[in-house]
N, C-alpha and C. Protein backbone atom coordinates (compact mmCIF):
# COMPACT_ATOMS: atom_id res chain seq x y z
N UNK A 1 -8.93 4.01 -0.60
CA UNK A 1 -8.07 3.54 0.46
C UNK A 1 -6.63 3.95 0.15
N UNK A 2 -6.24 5.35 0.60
CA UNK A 2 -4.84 5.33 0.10
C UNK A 2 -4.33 5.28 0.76
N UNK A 3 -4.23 5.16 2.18
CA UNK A 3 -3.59 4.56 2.91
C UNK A 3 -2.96 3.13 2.37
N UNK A 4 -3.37 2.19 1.94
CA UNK A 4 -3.30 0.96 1.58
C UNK A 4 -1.74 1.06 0.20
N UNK A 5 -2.24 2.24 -0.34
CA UNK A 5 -1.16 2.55 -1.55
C UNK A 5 -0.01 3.17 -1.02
N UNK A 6 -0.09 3.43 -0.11
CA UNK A 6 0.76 4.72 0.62
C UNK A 6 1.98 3.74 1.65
N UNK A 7 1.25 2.57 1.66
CA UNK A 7 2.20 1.10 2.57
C UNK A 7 3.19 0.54 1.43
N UNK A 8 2.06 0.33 -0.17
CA UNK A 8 3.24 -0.33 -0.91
C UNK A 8 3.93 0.43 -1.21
N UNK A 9 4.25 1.89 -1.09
CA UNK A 9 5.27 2.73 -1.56
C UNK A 9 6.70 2.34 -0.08
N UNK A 10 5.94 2.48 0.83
CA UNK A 10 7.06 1.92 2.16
C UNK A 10 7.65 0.59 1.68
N UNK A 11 6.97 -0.48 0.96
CA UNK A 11 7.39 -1.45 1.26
C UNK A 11 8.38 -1.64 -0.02
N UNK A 12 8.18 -0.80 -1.17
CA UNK A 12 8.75 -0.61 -2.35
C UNK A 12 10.14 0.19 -1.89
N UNK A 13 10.01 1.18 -0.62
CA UNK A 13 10.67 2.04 -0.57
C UNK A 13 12.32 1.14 0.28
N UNK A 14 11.55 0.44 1.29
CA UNK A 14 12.60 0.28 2.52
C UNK A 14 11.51 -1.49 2.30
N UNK A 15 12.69 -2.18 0.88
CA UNK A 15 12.09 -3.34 1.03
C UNK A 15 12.78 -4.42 1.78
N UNK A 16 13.92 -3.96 2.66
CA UNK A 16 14.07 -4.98 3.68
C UNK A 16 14.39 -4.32 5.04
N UNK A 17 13.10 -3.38 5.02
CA UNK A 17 13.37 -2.54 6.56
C UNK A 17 11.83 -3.51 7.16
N UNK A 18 11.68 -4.50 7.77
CA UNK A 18 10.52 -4.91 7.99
C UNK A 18 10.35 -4.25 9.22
N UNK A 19 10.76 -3.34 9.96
CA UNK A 19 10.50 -2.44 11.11
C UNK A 19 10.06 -1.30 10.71
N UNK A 20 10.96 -0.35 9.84
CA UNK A 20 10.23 0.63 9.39
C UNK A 20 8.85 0.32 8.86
N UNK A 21 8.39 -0.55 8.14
CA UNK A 21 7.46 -1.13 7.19
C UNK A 21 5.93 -1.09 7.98
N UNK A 22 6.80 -1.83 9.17
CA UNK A 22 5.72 -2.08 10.91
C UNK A 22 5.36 -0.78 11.35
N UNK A 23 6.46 0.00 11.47
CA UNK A 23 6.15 1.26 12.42
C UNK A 23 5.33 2.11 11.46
N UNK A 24 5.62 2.55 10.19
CA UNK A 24 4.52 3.16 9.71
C UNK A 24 3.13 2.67 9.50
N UNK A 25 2.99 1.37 9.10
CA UNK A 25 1.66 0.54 9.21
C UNK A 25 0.92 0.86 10.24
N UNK A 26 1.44 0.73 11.55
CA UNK A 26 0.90 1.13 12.93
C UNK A 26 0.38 2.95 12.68
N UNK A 27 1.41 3.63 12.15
CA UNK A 27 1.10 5.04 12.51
C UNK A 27 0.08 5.72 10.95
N UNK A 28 -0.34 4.75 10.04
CA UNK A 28 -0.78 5.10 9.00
C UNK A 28 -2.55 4.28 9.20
N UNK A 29 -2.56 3.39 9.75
CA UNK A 29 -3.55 2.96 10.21
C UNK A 29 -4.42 2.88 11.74
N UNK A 30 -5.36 3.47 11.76
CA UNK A 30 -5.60 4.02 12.70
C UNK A 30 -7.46 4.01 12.63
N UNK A 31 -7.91 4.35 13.80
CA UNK A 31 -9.45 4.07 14.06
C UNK A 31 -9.77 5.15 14.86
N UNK A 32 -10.94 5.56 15.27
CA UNK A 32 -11.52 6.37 16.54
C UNK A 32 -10.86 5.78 17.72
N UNK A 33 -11.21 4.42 17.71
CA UNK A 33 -10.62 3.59 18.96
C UNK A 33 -9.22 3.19 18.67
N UNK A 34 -8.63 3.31 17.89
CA UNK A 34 -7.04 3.27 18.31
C UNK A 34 -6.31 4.31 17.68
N UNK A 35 -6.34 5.60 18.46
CA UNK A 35 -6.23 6.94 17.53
C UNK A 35 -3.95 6.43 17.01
N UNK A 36 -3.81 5.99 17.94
CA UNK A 36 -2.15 5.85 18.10
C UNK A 36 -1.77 4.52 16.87
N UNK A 37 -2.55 4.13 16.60
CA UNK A 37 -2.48 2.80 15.92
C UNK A 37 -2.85 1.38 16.38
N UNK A 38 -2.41 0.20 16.34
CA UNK A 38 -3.24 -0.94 16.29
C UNK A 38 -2.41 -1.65 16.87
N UNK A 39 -0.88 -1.32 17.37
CA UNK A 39 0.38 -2.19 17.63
C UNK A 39 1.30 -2.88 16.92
N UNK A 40 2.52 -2.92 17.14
CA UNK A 40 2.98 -3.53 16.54
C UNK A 40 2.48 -5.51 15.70
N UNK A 41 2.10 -5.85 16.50
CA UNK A 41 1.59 -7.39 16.22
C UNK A 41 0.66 -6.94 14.94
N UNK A 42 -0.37 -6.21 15.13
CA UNK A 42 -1.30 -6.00 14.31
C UNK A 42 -0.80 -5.50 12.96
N UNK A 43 -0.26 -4.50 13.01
CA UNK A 43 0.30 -3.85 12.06
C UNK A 43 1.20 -4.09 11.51
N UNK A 44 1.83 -5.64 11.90
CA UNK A 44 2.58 -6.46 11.10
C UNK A 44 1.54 -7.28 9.77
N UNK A 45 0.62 -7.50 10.71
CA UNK A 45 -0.52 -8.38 10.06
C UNK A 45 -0.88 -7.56 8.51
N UNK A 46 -1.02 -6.28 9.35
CA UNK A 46 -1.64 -5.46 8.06
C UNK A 46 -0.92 -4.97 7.09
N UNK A 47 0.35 -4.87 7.15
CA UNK A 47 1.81 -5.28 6.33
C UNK A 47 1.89 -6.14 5.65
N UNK A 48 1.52 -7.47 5.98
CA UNK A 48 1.53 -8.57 5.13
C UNK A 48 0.14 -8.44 4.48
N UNK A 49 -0.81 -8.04 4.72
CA UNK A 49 -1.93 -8.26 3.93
C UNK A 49 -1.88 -7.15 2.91
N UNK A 50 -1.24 -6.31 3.05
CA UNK A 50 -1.50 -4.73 2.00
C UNK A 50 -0.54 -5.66 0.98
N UNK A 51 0.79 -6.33 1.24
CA UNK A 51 1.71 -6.89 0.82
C UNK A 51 1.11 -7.78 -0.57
N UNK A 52 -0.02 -8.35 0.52
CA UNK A 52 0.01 -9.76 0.07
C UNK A 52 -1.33 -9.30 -1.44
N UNK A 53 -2.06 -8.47 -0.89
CA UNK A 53 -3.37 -8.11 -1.80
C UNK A 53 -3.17 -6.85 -2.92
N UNK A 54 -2.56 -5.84 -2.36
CA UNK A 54 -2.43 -4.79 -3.20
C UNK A 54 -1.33 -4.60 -3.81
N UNK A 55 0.03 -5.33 -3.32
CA UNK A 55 1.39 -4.90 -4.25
C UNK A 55 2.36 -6.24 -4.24
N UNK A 56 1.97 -6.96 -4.39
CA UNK A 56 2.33 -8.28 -4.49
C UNK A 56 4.04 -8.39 -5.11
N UNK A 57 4.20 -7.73 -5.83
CA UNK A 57 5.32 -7.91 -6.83
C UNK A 57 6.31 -6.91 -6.23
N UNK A 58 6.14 -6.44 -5.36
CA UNK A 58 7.19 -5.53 -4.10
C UNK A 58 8.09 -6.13 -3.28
């Protein structure tokens, strides 16, 4: 999942851009069915969870 590693480097990178953080989440995560991304709401969600599970200390 490097996508997942590739968020805590954003969030390491731009750690009080919580927009940038969003907008790449959205454009780094992605499905067949949501080729564009998942939305902002969502991809906040998945911000805090990459946050919360894989780089905690960011």
């Amino acid at each position: 999942m490097p996508e997942g590693r590739y968020q805590c480097e954003t969030i390491a990178n731009f750690p009080k851009d919580d927009q940038k953080q969003i907008d790449l989440a959205n454009q780094r995560f992605t499905s067949p069915n949501h080729p564009d991304g998942f939305g902002p709401a969502k991809a906040a969600k998945i911000r805090d969870a990459v946050h919360t599970h894989l780089c905690p200390t960011y």
